[in-house]
C-alpha atoms as a PDB file:
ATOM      1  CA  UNK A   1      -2.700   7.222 -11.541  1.00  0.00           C
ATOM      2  CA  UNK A   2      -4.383   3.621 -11.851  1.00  0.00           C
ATOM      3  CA  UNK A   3      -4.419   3.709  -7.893  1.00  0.00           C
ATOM      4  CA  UNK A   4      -6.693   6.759  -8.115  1.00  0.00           C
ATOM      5  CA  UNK A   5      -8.694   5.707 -10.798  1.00  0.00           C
ATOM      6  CA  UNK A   6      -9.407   2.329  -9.099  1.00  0.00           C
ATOM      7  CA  UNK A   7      -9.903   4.312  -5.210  1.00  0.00           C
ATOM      8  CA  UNK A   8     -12.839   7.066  -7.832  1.00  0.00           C
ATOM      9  CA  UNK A   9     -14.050   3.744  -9.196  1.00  0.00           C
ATOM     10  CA  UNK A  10     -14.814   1.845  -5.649  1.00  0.00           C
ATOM     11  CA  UNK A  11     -16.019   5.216  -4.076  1.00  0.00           C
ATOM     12  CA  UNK A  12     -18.310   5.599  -7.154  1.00  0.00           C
ATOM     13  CA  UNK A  13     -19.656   2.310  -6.971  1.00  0.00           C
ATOM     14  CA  UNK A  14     -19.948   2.053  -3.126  1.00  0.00           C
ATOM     15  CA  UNK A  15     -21.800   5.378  -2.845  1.00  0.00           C
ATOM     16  CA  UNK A  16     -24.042   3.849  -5.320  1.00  0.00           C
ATOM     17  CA  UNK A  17     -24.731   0.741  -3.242  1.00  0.00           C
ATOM     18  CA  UNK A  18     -25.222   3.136  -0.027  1.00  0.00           C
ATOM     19  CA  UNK A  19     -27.480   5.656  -1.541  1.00  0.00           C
ATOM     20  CA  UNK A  20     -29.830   2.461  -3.581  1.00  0.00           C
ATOM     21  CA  UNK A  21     -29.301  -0.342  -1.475  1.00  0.00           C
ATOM     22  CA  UNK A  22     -28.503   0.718   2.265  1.00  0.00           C
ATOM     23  CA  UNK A  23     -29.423  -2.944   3.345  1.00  0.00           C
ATOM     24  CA  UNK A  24     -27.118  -4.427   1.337  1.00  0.00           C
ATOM     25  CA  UNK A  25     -24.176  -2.327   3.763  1.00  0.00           C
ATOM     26  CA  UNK A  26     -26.122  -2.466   6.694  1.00  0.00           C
ATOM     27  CA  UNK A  27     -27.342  -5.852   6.913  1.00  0.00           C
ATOM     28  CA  UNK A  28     -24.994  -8.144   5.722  1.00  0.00           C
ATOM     29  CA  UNK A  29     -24.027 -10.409   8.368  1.00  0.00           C
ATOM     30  CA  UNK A  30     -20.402 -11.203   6.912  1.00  0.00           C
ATOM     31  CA  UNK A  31     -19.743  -7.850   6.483  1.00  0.00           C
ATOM     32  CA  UNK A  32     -20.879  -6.786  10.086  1.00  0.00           C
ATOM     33  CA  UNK A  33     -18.647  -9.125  11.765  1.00  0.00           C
ATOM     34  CA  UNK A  34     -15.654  -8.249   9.321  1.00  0.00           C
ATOM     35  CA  UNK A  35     -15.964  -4.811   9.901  1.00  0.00           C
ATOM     36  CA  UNK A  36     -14.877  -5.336  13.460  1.00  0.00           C
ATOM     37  CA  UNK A  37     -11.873  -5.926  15.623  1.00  0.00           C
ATOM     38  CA  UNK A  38     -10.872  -8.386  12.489  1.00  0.00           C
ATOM     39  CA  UNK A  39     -10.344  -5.608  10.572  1.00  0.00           C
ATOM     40  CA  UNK A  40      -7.971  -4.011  12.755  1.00  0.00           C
ATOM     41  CA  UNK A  41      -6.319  -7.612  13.150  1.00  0.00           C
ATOM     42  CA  UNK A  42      -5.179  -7.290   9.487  1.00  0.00           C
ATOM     43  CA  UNK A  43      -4.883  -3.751   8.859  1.00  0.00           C
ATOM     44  CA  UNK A  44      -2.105  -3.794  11.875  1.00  0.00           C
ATOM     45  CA  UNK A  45      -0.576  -6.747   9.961  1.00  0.00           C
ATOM     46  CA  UNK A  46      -0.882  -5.199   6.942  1.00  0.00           C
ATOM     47  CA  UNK A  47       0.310  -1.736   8.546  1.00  0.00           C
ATOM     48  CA  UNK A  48       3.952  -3.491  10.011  1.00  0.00           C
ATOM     49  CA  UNK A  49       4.744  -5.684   7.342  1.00  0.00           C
ATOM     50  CA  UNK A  50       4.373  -2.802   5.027  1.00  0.00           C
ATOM     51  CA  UNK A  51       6.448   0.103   6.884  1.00  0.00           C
ATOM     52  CA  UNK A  52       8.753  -2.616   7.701  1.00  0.00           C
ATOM     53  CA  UNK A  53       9.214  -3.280   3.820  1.00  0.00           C
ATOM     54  CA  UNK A  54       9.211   0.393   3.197  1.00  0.00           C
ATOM     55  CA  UNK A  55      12.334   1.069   5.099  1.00  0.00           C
ATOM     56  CA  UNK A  56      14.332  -1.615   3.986  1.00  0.00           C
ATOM     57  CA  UNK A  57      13.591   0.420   0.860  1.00  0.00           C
ATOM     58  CA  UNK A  58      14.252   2.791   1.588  1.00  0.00           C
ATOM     59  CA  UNK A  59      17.992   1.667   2.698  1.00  0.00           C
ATOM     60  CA  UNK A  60      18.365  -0.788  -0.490  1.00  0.00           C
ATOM     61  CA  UNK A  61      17.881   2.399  -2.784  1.00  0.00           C
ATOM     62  CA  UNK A  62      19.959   4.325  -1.067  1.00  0.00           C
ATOM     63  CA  UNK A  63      22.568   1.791  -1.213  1.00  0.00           C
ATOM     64  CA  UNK A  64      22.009   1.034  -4.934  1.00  0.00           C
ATOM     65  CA  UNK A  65      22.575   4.947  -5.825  1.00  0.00           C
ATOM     66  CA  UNK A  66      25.671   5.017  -3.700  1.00  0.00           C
ATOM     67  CA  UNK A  67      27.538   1.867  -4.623  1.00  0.00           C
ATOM     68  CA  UNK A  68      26.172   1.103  -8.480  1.00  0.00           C
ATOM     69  CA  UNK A  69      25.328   4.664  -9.597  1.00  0.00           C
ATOM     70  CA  UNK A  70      28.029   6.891  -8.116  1.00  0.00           C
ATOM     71  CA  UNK A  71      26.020   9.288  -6.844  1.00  0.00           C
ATOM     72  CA  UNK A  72      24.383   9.996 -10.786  1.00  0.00           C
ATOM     73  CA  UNK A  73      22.373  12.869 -10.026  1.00  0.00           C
ATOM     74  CA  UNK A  74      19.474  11.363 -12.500  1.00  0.00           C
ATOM     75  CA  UNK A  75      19.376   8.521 -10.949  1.00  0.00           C
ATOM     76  CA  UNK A  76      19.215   9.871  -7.626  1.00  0.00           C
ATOM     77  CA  UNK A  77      16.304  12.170  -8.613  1.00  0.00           C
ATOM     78  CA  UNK A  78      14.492   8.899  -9.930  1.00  0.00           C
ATOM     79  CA  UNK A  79      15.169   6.909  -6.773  1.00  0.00           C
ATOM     80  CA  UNK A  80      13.851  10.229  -4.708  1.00  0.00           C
ATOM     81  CA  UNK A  81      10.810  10.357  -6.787  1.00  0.00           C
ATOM     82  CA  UNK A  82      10.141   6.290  -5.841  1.00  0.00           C
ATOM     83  CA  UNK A  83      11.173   6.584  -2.298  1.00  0.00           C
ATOM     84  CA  UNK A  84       8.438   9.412  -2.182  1.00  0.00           C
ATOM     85  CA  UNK A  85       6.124   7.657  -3.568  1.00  0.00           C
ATOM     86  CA  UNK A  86       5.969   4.378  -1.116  1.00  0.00           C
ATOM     87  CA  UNK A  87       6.699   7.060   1.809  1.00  0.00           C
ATOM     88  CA  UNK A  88       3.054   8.238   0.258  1.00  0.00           C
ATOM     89  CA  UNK A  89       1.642   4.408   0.340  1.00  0.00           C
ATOM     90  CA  UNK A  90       3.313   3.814   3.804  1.00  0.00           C
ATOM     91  CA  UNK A  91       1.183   7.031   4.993  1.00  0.00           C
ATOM     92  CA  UNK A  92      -1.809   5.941   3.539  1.00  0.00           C
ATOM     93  CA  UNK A  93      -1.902   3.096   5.077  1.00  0.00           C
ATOM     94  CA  UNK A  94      -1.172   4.382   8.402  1.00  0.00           C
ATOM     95  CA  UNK A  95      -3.742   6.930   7.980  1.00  0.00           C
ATOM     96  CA  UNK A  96      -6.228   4.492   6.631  1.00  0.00           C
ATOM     97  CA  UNK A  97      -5.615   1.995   9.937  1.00  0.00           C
ATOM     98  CA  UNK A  98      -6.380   5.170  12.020  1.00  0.00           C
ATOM     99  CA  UNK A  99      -9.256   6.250  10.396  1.00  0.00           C
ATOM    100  CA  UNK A 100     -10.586   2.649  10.789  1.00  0.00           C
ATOM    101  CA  UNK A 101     -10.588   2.619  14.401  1.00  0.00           C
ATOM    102  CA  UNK A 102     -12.387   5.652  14.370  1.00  0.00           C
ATOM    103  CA  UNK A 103     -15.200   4.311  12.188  1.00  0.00           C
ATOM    104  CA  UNK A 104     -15.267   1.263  14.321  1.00  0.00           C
ATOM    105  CA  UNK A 105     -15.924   3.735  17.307  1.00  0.00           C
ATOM    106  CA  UNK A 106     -18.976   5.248  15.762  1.00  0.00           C
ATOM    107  CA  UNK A 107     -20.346   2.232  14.261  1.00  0.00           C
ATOM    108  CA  UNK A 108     -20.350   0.554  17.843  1.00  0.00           C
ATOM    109  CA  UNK A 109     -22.225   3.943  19.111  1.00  0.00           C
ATOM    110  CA  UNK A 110     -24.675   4.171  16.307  1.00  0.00           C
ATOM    111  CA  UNK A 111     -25.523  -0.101  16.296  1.00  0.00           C
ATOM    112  CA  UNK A 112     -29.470   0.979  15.784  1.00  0.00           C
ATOM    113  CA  UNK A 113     -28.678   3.048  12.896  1.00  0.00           C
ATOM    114  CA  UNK A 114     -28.292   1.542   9.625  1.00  0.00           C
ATOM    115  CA  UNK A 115     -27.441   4.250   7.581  1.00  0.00           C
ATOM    116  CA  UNK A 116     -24.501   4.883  10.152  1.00  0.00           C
ATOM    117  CA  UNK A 117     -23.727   1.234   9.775  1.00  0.00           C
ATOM    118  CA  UNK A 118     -23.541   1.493   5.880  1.00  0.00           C
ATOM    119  CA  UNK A 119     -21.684   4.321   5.971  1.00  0.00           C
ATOM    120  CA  UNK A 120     -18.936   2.811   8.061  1.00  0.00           C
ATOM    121  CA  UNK A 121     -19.132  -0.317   6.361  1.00  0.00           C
ATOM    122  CA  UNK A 122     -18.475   1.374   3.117  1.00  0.00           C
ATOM    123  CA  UNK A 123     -15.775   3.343   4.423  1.00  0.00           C
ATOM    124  CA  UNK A 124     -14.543   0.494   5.839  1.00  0.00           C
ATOM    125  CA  UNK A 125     -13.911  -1.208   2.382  1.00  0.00           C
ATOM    126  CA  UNK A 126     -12.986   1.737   0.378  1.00  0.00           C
ATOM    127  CA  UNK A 127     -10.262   1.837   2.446  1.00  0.00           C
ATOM    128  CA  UNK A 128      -9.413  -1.843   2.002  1.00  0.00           C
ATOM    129  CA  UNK A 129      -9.158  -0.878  -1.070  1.00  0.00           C
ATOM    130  CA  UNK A 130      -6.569   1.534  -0.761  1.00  0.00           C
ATOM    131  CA  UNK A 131      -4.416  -0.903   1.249  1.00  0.00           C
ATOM    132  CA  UNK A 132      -4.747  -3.484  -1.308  1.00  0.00           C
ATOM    133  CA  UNK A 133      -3.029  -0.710  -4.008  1.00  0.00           C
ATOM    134  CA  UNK A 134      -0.894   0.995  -1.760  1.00  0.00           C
ATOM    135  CA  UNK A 135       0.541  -2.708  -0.868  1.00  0.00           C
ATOM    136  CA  UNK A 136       1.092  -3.513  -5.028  1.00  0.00           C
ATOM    137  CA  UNK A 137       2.458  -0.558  -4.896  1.00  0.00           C
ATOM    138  CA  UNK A 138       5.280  -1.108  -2.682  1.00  0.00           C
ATOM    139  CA  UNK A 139       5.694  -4.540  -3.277  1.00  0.00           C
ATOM    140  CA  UNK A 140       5.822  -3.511  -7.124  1.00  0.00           C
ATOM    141  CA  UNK A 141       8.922  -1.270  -6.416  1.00  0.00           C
ATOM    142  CA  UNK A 142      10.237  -4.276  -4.167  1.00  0.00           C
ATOM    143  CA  UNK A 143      10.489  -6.998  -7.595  1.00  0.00           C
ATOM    144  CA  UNK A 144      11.941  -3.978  -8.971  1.00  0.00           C
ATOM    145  CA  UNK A 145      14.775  -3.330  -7.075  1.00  0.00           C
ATOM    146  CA  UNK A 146      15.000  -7.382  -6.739  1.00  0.00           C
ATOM    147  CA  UNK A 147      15.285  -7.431 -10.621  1.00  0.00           C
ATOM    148  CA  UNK A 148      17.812  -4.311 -10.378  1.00  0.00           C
ATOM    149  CA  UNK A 149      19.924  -5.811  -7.580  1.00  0.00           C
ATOM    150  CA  UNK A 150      20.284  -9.078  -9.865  1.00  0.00           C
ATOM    151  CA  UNK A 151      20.792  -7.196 -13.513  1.00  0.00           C
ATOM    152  CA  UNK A 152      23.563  -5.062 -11.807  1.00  0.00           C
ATOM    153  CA  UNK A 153      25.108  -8.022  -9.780  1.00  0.00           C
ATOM    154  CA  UNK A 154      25.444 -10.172 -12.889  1.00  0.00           C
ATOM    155  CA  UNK A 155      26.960  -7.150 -14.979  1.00  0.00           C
ATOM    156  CA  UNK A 156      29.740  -6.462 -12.301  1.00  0.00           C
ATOM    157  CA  UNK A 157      30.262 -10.277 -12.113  1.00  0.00           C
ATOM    158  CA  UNK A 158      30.314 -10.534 -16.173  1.00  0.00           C
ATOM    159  CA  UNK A 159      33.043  -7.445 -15.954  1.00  0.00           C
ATOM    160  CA  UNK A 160      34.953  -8.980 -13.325  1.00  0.00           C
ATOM    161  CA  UNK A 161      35.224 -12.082 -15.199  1.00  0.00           C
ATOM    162  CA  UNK A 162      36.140 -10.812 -18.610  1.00  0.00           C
ATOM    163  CA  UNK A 163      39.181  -8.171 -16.693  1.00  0.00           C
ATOM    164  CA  UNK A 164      40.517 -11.812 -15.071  1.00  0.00           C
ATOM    165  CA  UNK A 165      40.485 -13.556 -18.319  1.00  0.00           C
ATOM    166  CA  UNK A 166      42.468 -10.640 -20.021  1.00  0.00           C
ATOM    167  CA  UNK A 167      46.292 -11.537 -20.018  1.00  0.00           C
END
């Protein structure tokens, strides 16, 4: 829900900036030359590290609920509901990489139009944005199942050590 909030909030504020001060979209030299093949340069390194984490996810939960859980059917419908929520990020973020090389299509055909240039440049960072939150996101639900992985390892090693020191 923050994610959205913060995505309304950039739009909001961006749309601002492109309807009251085009130049400041259109003409900024930093932004011009970021908006570029960079961008796709760390949107594609964004894009693999990200899927890359969001299958080994994928597999750690499903190991989790398997080994640790036995197959509770509560916890299974909580680790569906996370899975399907970084399957979301992980689809926003390859949709927002392919919508970027679109934009970066029609900005280089429109280079004498500024508003087109705004426009994409704006784009261009609200969906930056999005990548930013969709990565917390998964990497939020990674230190998760870190923290989980450890709190369940050291219970099965605290009740392995207190059966051994039974007579």
């Amino acid at each position: 829900m923050i994610k959205w909030i913060t995505l309304i909030g950039v739009g909001v504020i961006l749309t601002c900036m492109l309807v009251s001060r085009e130049h400041w979209l259109s003409e900024n030299t930093f932004l011009n030359e970021f908006v570029s093949h960079e961008l796709i340069a760390l949107m594609a390194v964004v894009l693999t590290v990200t899927l890359a984490s969001v299958a080994n996810l994928h597999l750690a939960l499903n190991r989790m609920v398997r080994e640790r859980f036995n197959g509770n059917h509560n916890i299974q419908n909580a680790a569906d509901k996370v899975k399907k929520e970084i399957r979301d990020n992980a689809w926003y973020i390859f949709w927002g990489f392919s919508i970027t090389i679109v934009l970066l299509f029609v900005k280089g055909l429109n280079e004498d139009c500024s508003t087109t240039i705004a426009i994409v440049n704006a784009s261009a960072l609200w969906i930056l944005a999005l990548y930013i939150l969709c990565m917390y996101d998964v990497y939020q639900v990674v230190f998760g199942v870190v923290e989980l992985d450890k709190i369940g390892t050291n219970d099965n090693a605290e009740d392995f050590s207190s059966d051994s020191a039974q007579p």
